[in-house]
C-alpha atoms as a PDB file:
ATOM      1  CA  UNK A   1     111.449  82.127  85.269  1.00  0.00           C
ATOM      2  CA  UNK A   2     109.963  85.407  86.201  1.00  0.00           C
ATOM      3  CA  UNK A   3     109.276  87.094  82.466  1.00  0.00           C
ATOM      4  CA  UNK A   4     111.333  89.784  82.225  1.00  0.00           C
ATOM      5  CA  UNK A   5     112.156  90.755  85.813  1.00  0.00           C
ATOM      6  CA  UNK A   6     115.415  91.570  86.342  1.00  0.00           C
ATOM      7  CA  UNK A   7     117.282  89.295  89.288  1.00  0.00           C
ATOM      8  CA  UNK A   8     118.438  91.231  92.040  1.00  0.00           C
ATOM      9  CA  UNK A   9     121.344  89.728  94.309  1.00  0.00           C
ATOM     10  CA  UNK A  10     120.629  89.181  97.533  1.00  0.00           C
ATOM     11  CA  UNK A  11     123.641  90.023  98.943  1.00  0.00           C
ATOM     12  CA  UNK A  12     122.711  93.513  97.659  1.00  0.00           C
ATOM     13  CA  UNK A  13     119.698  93.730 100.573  1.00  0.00           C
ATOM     14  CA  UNK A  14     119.616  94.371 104.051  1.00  0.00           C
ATOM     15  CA  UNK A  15     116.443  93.586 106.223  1.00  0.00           C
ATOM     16  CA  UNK A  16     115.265  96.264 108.621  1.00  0.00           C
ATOM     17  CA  UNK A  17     112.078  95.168 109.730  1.00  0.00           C
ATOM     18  CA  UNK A  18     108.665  93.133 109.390  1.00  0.00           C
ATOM     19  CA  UNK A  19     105.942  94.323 108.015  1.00  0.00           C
ATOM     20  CA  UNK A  20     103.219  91.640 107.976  1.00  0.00           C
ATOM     21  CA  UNK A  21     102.716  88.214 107.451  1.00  0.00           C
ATOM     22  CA  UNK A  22     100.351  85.897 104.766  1.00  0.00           C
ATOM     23  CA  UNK A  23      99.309  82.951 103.247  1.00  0.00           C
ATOM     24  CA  UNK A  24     102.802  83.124 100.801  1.00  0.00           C
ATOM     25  CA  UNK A  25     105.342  84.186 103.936  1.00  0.00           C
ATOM     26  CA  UNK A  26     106.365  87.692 104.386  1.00  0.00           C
ATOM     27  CA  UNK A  27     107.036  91.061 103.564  1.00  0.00           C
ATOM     28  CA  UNK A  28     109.761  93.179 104.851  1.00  0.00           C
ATOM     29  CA  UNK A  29     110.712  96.730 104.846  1.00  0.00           C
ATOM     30  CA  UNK A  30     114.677  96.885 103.751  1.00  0.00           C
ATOM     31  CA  UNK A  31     117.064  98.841 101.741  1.00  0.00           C
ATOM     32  CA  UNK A  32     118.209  97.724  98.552  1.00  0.00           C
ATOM     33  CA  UNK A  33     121.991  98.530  97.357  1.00  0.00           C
ATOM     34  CA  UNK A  34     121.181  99.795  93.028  1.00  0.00           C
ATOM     35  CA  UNK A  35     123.938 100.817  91.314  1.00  0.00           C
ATOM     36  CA  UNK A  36     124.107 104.105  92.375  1.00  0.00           C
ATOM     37  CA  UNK A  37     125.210 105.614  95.700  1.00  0.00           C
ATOM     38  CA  UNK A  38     123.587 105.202  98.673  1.00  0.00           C
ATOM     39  CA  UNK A  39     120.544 102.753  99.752  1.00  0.00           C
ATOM     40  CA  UNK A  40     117.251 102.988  97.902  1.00  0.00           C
ATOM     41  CA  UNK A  41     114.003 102.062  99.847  1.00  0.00           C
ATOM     42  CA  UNK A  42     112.106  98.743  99.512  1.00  0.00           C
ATOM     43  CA  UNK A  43     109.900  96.535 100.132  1.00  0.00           C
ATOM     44  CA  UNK A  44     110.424  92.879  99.673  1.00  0.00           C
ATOM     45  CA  UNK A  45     108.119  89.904  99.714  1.00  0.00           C
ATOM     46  CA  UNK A  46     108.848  86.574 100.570  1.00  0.00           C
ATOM     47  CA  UNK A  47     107.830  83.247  99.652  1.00  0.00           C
ATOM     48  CA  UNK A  48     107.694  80.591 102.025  1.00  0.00           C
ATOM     49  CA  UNK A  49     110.159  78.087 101.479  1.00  0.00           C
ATOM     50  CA  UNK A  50     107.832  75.106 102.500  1.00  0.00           C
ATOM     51  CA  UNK A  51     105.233  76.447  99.801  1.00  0.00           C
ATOM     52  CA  UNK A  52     103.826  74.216  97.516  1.00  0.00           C
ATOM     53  CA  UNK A  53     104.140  74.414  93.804  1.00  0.00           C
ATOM     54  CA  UNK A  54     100.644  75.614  93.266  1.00  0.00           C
ATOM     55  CA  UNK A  55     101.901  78.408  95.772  1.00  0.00           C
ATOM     56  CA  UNK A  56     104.932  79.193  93.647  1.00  0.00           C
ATOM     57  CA  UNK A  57     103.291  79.435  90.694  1.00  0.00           C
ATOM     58  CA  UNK A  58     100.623  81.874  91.958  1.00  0.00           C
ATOM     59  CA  UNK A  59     103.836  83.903  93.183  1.00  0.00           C
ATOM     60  CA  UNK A  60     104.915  83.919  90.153  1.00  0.00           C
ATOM     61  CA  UNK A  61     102.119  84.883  88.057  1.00  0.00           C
ATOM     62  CA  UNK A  62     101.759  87.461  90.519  1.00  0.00           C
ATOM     63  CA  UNK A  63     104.579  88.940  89.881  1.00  0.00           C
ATOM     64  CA  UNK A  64     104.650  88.790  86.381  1.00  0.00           C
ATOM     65  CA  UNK A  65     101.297  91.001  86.375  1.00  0.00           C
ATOM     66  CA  UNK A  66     102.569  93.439  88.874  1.00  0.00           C
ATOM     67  CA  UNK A  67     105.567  94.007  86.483  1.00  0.00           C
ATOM     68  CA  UNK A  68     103.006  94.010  83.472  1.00  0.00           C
ATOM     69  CA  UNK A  69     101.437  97.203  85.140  1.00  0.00           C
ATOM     70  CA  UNK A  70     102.565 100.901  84.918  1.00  0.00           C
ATOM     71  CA  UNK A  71     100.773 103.663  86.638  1.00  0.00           C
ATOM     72  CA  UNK A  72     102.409 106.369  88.551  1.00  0.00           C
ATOM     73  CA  UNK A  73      99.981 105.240  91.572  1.00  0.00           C
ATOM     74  CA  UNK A  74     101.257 101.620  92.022  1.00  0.00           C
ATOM     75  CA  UNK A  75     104.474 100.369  93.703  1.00  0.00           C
ATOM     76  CA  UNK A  76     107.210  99.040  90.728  1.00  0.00           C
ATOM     77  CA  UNK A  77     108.871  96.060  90.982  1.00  0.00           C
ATOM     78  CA  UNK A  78     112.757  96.642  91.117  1.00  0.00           C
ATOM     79  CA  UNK A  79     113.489  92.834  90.827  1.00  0.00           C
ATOM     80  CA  UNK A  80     113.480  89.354  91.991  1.00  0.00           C
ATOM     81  CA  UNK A  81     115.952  86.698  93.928  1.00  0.00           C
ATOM     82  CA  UNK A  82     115.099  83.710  92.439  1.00  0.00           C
ATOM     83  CA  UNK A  83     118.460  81.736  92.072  1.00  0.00           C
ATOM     84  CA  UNK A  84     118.133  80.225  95.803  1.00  0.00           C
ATOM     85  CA  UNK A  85     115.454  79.782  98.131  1.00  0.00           C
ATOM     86  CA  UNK A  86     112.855  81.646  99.539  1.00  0.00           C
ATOM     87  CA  UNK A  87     112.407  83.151  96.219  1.00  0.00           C
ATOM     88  CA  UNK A  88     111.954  87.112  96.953  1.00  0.00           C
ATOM     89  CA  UNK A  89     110.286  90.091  94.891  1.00  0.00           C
ATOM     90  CA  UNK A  90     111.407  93.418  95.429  1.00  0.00           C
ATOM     91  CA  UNK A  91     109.406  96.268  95.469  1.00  0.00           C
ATOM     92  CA  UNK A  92     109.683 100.169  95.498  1.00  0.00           C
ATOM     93  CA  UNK A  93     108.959 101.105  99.219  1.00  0.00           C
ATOM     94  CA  UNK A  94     105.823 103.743  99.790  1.00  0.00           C
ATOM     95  CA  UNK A  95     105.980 104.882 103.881  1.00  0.00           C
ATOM     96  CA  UNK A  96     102.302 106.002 103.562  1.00  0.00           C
ATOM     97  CA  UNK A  97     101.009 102.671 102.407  1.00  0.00           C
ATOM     98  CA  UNK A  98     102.418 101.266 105.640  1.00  0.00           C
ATOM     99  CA  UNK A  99     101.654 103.664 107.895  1.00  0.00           C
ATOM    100  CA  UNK A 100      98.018 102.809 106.686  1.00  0.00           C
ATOM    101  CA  UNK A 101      98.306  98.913 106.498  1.00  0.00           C
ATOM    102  CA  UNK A 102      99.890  99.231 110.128  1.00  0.00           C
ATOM    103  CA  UNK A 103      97.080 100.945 111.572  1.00  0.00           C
ATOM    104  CA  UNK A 104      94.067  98.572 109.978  1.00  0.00           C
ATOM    105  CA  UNK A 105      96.876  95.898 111.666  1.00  0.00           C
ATOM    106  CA  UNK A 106      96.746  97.113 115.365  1.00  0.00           C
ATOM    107  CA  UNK A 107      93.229  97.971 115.076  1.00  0.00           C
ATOM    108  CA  UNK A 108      92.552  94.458 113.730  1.00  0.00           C
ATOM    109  CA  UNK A 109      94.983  93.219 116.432  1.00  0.00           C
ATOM    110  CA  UNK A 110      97.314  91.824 114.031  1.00  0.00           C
END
């Protein structure tokens, strides 16, 4: 379903807080449990479940590029929940990306 991204449990994520909101649903900050010790940083996004299949397939595609792409400058994508619903992407978690999108946010008043 989502090209070679590997699916990551969700029972293997916890939520910590909300980061913004869009046209496809969400995107959180969390921690994500690898296989390693410890939790790892991340970012996930989050379809809405009400979105249409048009919606779901621009997710998709969307995801599929992202993955595509390699450069030390871009956020990876770790994996994807896609076995139940909202489907979810998860992404390595950058804290100065957000402390930049959160300050175009309140001066936006979002």
């Amino acid at each position: 379903m989502f090209l070679d991204v590997p699916n990551f449990p969700r029972e293997r994520l916890k939520y910590l807080r909300e980061l913004g909101k869009g046209w496809f649903g969400k995107v959180v900050e969390g921690e994500g449990f690898m296989d390693g010790p410890g939790a790892t940083p991340v970012v996930v996004k989050i379809l809405r479940e009400d979105a249409p299949e048009e919606d779901r397939c621009l997710f998709m595609r969307e995801v599929g590029a992202l993955r595509a792409l390699s450069h030390p400058n871009l956020l990876k994508v770790l994996g994807c929940s896609y076995d139940n619903e909202p489907l979810l992407v998860i992404m390595e978690f950058c804290p100065m990306v957000f402390i930049v999108f959160s300050a175009i946010c309140e001066q936006d008043g979002m």
